[in-house]
PDB file of N, CA and C in Angstrom:
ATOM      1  N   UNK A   1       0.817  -1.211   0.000  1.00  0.00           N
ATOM      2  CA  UNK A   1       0.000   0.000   0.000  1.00  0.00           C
ATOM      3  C   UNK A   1       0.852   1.263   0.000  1.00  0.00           C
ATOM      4  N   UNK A   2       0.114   2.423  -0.509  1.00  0.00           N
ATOM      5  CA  UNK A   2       1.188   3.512  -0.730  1.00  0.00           C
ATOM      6  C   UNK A   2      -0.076   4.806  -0.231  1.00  0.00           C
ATOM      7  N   UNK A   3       0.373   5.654   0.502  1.00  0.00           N
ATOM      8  CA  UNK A   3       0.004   6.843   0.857  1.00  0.00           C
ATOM      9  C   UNK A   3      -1.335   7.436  -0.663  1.00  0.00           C
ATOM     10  N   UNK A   4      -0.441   7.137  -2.140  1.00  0.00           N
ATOM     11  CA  UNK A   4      -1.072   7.583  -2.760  1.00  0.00           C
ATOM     12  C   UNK A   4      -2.361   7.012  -3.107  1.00  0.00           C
ATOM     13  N   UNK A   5      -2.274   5.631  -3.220  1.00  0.00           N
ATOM     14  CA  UNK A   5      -3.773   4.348  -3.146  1.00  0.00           C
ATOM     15  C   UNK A   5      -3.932   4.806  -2.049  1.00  0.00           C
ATOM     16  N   UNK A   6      -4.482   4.782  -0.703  1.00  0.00           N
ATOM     17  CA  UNK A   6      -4.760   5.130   0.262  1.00  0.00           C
ATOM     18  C   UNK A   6      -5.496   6.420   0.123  1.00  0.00           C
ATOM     19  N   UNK A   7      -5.306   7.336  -0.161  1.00  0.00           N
ATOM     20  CA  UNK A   7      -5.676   8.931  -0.726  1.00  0.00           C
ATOM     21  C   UNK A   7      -6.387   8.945  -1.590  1.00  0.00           C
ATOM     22  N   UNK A   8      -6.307   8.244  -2.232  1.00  0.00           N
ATOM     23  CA  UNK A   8      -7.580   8.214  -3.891  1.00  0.00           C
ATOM     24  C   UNK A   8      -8.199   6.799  -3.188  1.00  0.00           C
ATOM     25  N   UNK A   9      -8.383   5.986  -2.836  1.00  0.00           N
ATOM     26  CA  UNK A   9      -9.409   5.089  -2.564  1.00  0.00           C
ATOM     27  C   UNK A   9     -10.012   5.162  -1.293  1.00  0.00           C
ATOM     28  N   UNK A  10      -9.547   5.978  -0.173  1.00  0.00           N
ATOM     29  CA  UNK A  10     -10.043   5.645   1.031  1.00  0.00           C
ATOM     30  C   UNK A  10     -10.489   7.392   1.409  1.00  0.00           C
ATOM     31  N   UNK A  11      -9.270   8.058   1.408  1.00  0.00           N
ATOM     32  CA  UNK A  11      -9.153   9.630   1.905  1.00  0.00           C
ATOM     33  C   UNK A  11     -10.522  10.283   1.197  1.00  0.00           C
ATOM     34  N   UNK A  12     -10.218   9.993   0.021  1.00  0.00           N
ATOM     35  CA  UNK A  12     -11.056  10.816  -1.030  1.00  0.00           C
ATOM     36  C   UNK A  12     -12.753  10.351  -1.666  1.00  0.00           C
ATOM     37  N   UNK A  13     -12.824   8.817  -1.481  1.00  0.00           N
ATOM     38  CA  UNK A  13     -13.591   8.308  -2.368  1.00  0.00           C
ATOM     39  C   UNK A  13     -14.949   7.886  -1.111  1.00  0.00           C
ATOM     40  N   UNK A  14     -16.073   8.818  -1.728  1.00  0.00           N
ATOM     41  CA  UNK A  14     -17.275   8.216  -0.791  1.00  0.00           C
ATOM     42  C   UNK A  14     -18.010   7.111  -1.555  1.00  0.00           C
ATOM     43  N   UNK A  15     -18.127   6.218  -0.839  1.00  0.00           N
ATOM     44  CA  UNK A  15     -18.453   4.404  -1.049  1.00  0.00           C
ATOM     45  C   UNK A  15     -19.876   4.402  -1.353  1.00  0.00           C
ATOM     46  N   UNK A  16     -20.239   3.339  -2.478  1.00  0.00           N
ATOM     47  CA  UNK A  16     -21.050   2.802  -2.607  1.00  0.00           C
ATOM     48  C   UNK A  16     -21.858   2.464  -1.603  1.00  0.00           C
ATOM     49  N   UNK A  17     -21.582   1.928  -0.617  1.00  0.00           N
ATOM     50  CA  UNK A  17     -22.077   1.406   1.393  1.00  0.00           C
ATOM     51  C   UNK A  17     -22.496   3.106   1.837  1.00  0.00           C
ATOM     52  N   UNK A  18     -22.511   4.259   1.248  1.00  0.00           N
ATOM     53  CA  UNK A  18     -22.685   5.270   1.942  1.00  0.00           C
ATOM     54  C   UNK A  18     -21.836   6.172   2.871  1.00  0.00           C
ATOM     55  N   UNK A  19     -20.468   5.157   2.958  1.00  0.00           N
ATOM     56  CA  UNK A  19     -19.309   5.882   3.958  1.00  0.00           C
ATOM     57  C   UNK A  19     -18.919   7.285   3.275  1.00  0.00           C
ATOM     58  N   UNK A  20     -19.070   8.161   3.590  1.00  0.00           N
ATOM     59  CA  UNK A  20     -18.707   9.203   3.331  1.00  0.00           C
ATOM     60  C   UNK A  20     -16.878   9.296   2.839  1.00  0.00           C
ATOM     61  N   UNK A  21     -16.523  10.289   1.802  1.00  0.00           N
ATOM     62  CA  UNK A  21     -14.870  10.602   1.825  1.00  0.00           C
ATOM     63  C   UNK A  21     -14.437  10.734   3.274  1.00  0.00           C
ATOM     64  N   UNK A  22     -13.168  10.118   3.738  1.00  0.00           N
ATOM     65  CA  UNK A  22     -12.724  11.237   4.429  1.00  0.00           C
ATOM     66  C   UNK A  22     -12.050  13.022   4.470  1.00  0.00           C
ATOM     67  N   UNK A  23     -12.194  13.261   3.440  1.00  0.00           N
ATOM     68  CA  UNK A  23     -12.201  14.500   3.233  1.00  0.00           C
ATOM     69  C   UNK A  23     -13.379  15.540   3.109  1.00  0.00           C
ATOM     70  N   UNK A  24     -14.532  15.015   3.551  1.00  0.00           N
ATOM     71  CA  UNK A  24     -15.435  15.574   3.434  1.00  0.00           C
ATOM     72  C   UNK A  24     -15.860  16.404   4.901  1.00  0.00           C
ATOM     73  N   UNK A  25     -15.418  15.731   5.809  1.00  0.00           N
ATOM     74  CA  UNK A  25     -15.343  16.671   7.408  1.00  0.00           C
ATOM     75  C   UNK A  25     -13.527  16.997   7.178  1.00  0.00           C
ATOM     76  N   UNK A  26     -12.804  16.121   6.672  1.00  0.00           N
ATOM     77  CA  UNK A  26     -11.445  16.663   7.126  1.00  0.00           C
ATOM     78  C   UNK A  26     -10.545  18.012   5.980  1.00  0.00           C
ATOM     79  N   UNK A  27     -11.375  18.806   5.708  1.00  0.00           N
ATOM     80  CA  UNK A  27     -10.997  19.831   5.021  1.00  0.00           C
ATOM     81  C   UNK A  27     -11.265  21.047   5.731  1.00  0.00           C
ATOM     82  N   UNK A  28     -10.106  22.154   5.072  1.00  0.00           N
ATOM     83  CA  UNK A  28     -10.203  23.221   5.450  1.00  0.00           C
ATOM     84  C   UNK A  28     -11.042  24.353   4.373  1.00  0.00           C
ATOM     85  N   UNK A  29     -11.292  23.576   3.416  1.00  0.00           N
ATOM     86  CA  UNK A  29     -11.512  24.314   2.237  1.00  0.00           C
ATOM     87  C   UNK A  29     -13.222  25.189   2.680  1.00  0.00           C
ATOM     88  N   UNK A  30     -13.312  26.312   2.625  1.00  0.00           N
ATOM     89  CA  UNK A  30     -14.485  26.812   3.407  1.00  0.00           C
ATOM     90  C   UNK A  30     -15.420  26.380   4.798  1.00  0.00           C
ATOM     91  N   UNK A  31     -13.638  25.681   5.575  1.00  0.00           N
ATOM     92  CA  UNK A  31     -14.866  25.695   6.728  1.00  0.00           C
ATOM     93  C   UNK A  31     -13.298  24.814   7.799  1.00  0.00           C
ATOM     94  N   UNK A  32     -14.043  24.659   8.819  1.00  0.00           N
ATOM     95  CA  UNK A  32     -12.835  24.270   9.809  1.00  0.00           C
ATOM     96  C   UNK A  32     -12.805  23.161   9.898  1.00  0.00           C
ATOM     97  N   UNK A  33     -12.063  22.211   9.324  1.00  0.00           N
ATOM     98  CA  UNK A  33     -11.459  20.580  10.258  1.00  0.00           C
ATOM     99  C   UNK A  33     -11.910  19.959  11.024  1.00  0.00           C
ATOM    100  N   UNK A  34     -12.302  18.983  10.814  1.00  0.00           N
ATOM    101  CA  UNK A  34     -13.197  17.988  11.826  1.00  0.00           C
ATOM    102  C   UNK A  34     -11.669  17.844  12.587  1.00  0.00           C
ATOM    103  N   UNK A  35     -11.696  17.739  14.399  1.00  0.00           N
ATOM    104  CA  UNK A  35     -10.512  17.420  14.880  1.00  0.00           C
ATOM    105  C   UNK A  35      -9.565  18.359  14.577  1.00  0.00           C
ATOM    106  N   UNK A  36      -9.315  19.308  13.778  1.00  0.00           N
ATOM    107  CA  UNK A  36      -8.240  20.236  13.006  1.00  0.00           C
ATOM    108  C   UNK A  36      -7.701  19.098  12.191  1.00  0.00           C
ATOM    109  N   UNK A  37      -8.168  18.113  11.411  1.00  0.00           N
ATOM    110  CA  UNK A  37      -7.118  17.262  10.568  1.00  0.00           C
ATOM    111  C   UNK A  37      -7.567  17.460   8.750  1.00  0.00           C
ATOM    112  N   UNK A  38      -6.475  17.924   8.484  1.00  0.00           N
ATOM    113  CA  UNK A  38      -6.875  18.170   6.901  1.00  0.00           C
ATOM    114  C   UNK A  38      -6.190  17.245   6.284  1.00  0.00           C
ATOM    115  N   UNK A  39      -6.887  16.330   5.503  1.00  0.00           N
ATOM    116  CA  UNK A  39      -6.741  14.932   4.838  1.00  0.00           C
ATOM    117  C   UNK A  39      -6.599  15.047   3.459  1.00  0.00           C
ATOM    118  N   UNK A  40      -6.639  16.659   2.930  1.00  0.00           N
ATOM    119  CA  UNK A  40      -6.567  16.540   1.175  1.00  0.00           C
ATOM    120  C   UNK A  40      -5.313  16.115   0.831  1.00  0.00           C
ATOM    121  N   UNK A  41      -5.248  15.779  -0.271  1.00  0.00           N
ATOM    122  CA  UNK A  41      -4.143  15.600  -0.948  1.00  0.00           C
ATOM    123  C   UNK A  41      -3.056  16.527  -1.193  1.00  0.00           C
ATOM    124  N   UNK A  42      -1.927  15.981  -0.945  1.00  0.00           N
ATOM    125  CA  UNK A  42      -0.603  16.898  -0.690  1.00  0.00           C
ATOM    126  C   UNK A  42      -0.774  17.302   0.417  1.00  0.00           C
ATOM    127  N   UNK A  43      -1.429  17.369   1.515  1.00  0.00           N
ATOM    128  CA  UNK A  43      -1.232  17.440   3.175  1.00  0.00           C
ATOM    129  C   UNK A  43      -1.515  16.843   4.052  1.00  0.00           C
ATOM    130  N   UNK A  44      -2.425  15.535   3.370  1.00  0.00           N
ATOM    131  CA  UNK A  44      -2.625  14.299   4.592  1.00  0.00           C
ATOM    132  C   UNK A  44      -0.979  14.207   5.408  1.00  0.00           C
ATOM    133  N   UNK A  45      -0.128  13.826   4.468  1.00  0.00           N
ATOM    134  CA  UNK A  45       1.083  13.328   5.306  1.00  0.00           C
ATOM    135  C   UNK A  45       1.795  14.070   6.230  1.00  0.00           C
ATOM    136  N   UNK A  46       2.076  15.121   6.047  1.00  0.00           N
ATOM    137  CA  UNK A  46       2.308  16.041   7.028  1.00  0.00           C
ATOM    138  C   UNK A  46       0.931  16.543   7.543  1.00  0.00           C
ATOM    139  N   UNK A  47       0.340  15.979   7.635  1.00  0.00           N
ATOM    140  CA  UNK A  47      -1.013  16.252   8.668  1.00  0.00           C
ATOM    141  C   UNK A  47      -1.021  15.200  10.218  1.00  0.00           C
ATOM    142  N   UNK A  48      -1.107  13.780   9.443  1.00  0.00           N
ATOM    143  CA  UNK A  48      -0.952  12.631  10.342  1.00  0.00           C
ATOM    144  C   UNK A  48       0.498  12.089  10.786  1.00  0.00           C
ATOM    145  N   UNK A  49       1.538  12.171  10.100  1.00  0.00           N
ATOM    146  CA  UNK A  49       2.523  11.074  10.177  1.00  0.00           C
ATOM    147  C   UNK A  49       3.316  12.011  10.985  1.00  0.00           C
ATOM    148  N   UNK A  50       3.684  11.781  12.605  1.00  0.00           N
ATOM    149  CA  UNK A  50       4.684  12.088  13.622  1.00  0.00           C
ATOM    150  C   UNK A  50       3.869  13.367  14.152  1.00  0.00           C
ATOM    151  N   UNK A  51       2.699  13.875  14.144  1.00  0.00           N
ATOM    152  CA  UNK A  51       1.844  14.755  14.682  1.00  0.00           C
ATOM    153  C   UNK A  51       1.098  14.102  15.842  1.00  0.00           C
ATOM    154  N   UNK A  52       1.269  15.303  16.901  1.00  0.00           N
ATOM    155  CA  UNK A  52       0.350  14.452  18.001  1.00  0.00           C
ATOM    156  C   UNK A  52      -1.309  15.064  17.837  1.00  0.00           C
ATOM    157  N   UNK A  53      -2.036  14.351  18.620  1.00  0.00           N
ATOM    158  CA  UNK A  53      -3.522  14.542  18.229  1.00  0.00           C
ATOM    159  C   UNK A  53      -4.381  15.971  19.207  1.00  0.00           C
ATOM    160  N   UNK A  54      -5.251  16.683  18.335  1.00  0.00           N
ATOM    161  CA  UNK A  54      -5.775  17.390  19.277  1.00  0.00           C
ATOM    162  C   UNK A  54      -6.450  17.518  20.186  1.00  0.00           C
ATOM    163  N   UNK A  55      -6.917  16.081  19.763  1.00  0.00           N
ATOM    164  CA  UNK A  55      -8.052  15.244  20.809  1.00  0.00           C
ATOM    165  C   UNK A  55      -8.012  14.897  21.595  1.00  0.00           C
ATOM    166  N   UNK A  56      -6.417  13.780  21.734  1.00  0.00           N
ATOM    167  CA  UNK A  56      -5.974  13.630  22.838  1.00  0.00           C
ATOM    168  C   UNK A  56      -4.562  13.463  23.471  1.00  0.00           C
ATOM    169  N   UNK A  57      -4.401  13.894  24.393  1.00  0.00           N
ATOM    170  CA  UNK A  57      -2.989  14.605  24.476  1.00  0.00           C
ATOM    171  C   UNK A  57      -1.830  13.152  24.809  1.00  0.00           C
ATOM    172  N   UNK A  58      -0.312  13.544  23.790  1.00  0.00           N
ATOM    173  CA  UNK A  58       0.055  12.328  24.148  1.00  0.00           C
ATOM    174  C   UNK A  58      -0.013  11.445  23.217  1.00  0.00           C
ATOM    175  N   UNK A  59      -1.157  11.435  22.853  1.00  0.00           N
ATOM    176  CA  UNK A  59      -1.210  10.427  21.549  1.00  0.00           C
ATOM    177  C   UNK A  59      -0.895  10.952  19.838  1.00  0.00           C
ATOM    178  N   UNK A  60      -0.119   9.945  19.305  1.00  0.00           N
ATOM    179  CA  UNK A  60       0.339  10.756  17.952  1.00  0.00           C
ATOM    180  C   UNK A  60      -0.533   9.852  16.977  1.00  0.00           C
ATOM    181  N   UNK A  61      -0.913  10.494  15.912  1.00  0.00           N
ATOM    182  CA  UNK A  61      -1.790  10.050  14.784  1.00  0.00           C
ATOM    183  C   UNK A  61      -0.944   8.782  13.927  1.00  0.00           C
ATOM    184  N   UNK A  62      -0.149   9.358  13.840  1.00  0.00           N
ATOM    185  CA  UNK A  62       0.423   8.128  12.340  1.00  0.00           C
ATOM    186  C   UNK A  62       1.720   7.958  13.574  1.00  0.00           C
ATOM    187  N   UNK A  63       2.395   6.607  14.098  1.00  0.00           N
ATOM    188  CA  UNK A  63       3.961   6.664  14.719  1.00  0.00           C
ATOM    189  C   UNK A  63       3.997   5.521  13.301  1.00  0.00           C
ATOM    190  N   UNK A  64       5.194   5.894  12.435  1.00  0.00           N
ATOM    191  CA  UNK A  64       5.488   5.085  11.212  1.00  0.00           C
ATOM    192  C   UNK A  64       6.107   4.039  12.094  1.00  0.00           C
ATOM    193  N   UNK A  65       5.893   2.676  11.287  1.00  0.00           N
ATOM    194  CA  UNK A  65       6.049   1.312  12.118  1.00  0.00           C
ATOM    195  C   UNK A  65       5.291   0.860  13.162  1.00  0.00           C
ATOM    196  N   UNK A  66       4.556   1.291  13.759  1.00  0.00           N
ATOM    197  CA  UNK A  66       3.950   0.995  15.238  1.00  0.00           C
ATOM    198  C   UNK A  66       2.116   1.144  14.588  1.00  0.00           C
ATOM    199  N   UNK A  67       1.465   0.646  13.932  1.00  0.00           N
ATOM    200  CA  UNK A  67       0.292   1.148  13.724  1.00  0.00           C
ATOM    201  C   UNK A  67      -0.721   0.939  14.930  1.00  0.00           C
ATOM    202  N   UNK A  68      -0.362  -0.289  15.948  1.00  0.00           N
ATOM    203  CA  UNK A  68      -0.847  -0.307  17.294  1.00  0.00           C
ATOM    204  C   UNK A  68      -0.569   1.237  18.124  1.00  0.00           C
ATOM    205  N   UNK A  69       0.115   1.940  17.798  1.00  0.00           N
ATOM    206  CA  UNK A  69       0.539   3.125  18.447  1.00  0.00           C
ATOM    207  C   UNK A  69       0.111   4.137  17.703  1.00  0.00           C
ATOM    208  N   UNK A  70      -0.600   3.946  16.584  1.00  0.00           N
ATOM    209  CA  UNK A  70      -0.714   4.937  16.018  1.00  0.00           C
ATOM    210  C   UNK A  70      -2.628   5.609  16.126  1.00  0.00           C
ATOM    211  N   UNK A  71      -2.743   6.503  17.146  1.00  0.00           N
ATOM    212  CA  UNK A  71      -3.882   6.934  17.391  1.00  0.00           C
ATOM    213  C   UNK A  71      -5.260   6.762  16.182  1.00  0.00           C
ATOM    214  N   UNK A  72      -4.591   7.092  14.708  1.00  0.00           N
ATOM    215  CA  UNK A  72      -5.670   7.104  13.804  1.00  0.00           C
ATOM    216  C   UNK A  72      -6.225   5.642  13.142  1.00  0.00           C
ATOM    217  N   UNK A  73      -5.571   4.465  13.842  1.00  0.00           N
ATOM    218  CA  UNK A  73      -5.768   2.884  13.833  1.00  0.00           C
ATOM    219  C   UNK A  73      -6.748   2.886  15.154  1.00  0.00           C
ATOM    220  N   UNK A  74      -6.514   3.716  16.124  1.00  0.00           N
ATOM    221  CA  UNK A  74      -7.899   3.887  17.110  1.00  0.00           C
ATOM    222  C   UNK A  74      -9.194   3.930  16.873  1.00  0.00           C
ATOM    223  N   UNK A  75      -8.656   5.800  16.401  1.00  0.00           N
ATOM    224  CA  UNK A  75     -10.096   6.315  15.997  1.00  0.00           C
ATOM    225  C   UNK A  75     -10.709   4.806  14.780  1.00  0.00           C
ATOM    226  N   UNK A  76      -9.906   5.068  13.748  1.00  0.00           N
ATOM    227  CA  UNK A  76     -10.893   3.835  12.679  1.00  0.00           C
ATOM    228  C   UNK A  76     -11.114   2.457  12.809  1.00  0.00           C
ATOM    229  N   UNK A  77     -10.835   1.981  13.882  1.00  0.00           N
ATOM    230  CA  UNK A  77     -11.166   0.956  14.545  1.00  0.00           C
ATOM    231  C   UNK A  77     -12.359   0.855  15.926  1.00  0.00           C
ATOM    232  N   UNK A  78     -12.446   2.032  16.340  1.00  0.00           N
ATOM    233  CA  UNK A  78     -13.290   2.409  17.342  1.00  0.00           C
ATOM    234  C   UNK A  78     -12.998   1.603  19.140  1.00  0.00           C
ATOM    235  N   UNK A  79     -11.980   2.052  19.074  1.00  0.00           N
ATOM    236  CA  UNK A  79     -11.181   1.302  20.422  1.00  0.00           C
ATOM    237  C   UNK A  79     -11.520   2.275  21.576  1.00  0.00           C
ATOM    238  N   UNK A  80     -11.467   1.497  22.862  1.00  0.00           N
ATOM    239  CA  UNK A  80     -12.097   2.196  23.956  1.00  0.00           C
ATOM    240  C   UNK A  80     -11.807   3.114  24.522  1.00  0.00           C
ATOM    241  N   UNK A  81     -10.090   3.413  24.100  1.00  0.00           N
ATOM    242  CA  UNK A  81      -9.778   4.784  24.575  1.00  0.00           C
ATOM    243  C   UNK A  81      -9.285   5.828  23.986  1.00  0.00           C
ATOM    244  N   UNK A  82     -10.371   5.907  22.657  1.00  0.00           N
ATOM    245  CA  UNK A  82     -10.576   7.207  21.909  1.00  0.00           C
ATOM    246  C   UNK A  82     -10.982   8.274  22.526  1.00  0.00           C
ATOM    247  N   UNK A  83     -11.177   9.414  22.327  1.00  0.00           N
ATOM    248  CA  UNK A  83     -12.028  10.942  22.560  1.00  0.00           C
ATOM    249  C   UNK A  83     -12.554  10.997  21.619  1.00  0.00           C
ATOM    250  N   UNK A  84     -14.267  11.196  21.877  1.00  0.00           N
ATOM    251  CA  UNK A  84     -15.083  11.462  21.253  1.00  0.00           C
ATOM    252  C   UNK A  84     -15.643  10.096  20.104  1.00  0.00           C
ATOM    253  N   UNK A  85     -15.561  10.168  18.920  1.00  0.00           N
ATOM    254  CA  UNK A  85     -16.345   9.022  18.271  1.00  0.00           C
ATOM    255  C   UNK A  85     -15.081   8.318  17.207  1.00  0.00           C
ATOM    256  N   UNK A  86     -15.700   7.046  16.931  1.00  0.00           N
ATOM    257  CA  UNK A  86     -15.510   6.616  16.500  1.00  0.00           C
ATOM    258  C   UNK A  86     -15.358   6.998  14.750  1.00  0.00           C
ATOM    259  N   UNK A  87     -14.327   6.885  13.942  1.00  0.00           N
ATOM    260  CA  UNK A  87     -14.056   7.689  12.326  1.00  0.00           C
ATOM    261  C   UNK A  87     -14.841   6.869  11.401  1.00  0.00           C
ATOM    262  N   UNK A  88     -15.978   6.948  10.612  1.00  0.00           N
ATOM    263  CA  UNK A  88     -16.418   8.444  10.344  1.00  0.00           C
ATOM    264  C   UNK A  88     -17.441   8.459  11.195  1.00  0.00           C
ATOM    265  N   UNK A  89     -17.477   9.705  11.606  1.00  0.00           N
ATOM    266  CA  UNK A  89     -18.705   9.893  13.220  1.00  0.00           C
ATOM    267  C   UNK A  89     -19.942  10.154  12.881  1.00  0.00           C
ATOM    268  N   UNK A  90     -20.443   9.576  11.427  1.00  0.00           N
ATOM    269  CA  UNK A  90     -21.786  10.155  11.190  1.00  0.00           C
ATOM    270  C   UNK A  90     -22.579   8.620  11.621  1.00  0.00           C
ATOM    271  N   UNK A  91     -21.565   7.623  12.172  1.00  0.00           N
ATOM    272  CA  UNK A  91     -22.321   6.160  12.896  1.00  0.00           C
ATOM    273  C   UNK A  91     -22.250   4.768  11.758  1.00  0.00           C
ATOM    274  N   UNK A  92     -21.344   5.091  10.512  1.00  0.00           N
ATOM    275  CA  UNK A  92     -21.345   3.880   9.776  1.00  0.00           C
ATOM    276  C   UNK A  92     -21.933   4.231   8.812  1.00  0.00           C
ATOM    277  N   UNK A  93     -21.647   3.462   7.670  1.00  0.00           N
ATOM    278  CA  UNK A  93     -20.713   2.623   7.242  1.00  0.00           C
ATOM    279  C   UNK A  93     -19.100   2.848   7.470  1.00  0.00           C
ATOM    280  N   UNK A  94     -18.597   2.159   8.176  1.00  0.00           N
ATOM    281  CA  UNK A  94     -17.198   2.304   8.471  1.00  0.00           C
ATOM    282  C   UNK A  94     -16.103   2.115   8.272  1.00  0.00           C
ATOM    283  N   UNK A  95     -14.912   1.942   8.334  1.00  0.00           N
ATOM    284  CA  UNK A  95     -14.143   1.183   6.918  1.00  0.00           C
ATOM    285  C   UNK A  95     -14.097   0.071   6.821  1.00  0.00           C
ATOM    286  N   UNK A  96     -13.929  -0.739   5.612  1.00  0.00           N
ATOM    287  CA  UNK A  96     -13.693  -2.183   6.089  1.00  0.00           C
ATOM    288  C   UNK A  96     -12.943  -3.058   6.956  1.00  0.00           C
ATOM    289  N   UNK A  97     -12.563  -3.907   6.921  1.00  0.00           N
ATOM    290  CA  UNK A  97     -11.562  -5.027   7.759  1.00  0.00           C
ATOM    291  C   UNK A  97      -9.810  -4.893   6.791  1.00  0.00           C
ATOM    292  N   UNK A  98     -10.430  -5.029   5.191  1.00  0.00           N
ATOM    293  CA  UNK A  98      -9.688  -4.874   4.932  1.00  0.00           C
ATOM    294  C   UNK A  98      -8.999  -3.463   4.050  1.00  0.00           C
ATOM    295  N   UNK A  99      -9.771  -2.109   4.408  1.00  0.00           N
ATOM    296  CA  UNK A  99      -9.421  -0.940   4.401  1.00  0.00           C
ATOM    297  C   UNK A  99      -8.115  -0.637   5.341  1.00  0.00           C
ATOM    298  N   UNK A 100      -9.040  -1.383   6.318  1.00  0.00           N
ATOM    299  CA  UNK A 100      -8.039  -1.026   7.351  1.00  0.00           C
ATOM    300  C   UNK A 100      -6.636  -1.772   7.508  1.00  0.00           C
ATOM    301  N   UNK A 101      -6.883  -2.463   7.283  1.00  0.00           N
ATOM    302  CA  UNK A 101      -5.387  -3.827   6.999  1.00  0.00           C
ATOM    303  C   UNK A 101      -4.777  -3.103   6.061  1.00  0.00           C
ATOM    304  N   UNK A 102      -5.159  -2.260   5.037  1.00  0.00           N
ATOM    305  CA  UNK A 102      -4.070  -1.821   3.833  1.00  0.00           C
ATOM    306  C   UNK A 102      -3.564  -0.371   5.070  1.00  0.00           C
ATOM    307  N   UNK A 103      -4.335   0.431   5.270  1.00  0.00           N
ATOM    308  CA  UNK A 103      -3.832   1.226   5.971  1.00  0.00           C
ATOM    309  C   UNK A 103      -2.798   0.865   7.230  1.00  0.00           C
ATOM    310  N   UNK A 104      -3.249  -0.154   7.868  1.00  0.00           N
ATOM    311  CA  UNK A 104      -2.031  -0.360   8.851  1.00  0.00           C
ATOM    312  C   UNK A 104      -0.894  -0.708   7.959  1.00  0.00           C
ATOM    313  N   UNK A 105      -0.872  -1.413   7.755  1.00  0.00           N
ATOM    314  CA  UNK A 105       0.388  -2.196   6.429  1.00  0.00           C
ATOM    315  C   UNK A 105       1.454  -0.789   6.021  1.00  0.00           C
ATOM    316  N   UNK A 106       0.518   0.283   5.572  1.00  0.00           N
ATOM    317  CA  UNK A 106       1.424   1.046   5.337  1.00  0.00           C
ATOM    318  C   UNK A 106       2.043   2.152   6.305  1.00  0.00           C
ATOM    319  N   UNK A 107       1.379   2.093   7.776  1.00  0.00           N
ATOM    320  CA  UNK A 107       2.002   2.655   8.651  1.00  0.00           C
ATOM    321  C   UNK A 107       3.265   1.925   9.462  1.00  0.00           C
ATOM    322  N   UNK A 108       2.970   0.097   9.104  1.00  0.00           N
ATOM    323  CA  UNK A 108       3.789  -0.869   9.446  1.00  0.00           C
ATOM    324  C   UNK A 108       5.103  -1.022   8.610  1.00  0.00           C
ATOM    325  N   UNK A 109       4.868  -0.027   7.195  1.00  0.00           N
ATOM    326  CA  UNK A 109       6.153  -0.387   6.189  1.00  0.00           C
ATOM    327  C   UNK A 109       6.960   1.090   6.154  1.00  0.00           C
ATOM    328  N   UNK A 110       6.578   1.961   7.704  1.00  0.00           N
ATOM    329  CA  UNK A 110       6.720   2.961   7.640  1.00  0.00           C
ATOM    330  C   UNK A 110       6.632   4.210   6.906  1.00  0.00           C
ATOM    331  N   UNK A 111       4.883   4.156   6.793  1.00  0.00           N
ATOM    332  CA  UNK A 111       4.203   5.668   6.568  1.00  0.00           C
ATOM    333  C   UNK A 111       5.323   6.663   5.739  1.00  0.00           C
ATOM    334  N   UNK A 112       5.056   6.109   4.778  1.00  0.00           N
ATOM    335  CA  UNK A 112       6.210   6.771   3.807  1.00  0.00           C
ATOM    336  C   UNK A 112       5.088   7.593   2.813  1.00  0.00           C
ATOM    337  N   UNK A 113       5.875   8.966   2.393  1.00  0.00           N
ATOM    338  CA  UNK A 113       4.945   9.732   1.420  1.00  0.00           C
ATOM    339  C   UNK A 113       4.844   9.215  -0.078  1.00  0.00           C
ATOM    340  N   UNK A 114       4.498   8.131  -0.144  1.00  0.00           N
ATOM    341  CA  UNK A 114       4.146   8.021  -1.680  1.00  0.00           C
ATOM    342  C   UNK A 114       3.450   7.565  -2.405  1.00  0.00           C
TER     343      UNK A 114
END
């Protein structure tokens, strides 16, 4: 998996199942950041990768290699010691099993920009 598949299939693309983009709360473009996290393209990565969260203190969004450590494998997994809701917070459709397996994978092959 590569930052850039990840960004065009997951970041960007609202699903057939109804899951919304994630860029659709996570933009700045006329309006403020769900969380303050802006997910467009060309700033997801320096958005998430070695940034700590605003949500909750302490915890960093992307730690490259560690995706167990990495707060935004929380939020999109919906683990018990998030702040606030579970990603995307409009209650589901949520990502898949294996959305999420490509996304860890690439925080596990160290969250590299490409």
């Amino acid at each position: 998996p590569t930052l850039s598949s990840i960004q065009r299939e997951i970041f960007n693309t609202t699903e057939s199942s109804g899951r919304p983009a994630c860029i659709q709360c996570h933009t700045d473009n006329g309006r403020t950041p769900a969380g303050g996290l802006v997910l467009l393209e060309g700033r997801s990565h320096g958005a998430i990768v070695g940034v700590g969260s605003r949500q909750k203190a302490g915890a960093v969004i992307v730690v490259p290699g560690d995706p167990d450590g990495s707060y935004l494998i929380h939020k999109i997994e919906g683990r018990g010691d998030i702040i606030g809701q579970r990603m995307p917070r409009t209650g589901g459709p949520y990502l898949t099993e294996g959305q999420v397996r490509i996304i860890r994978r690439w925080i596990e092959l160290g969250a590299r920009n490409d």
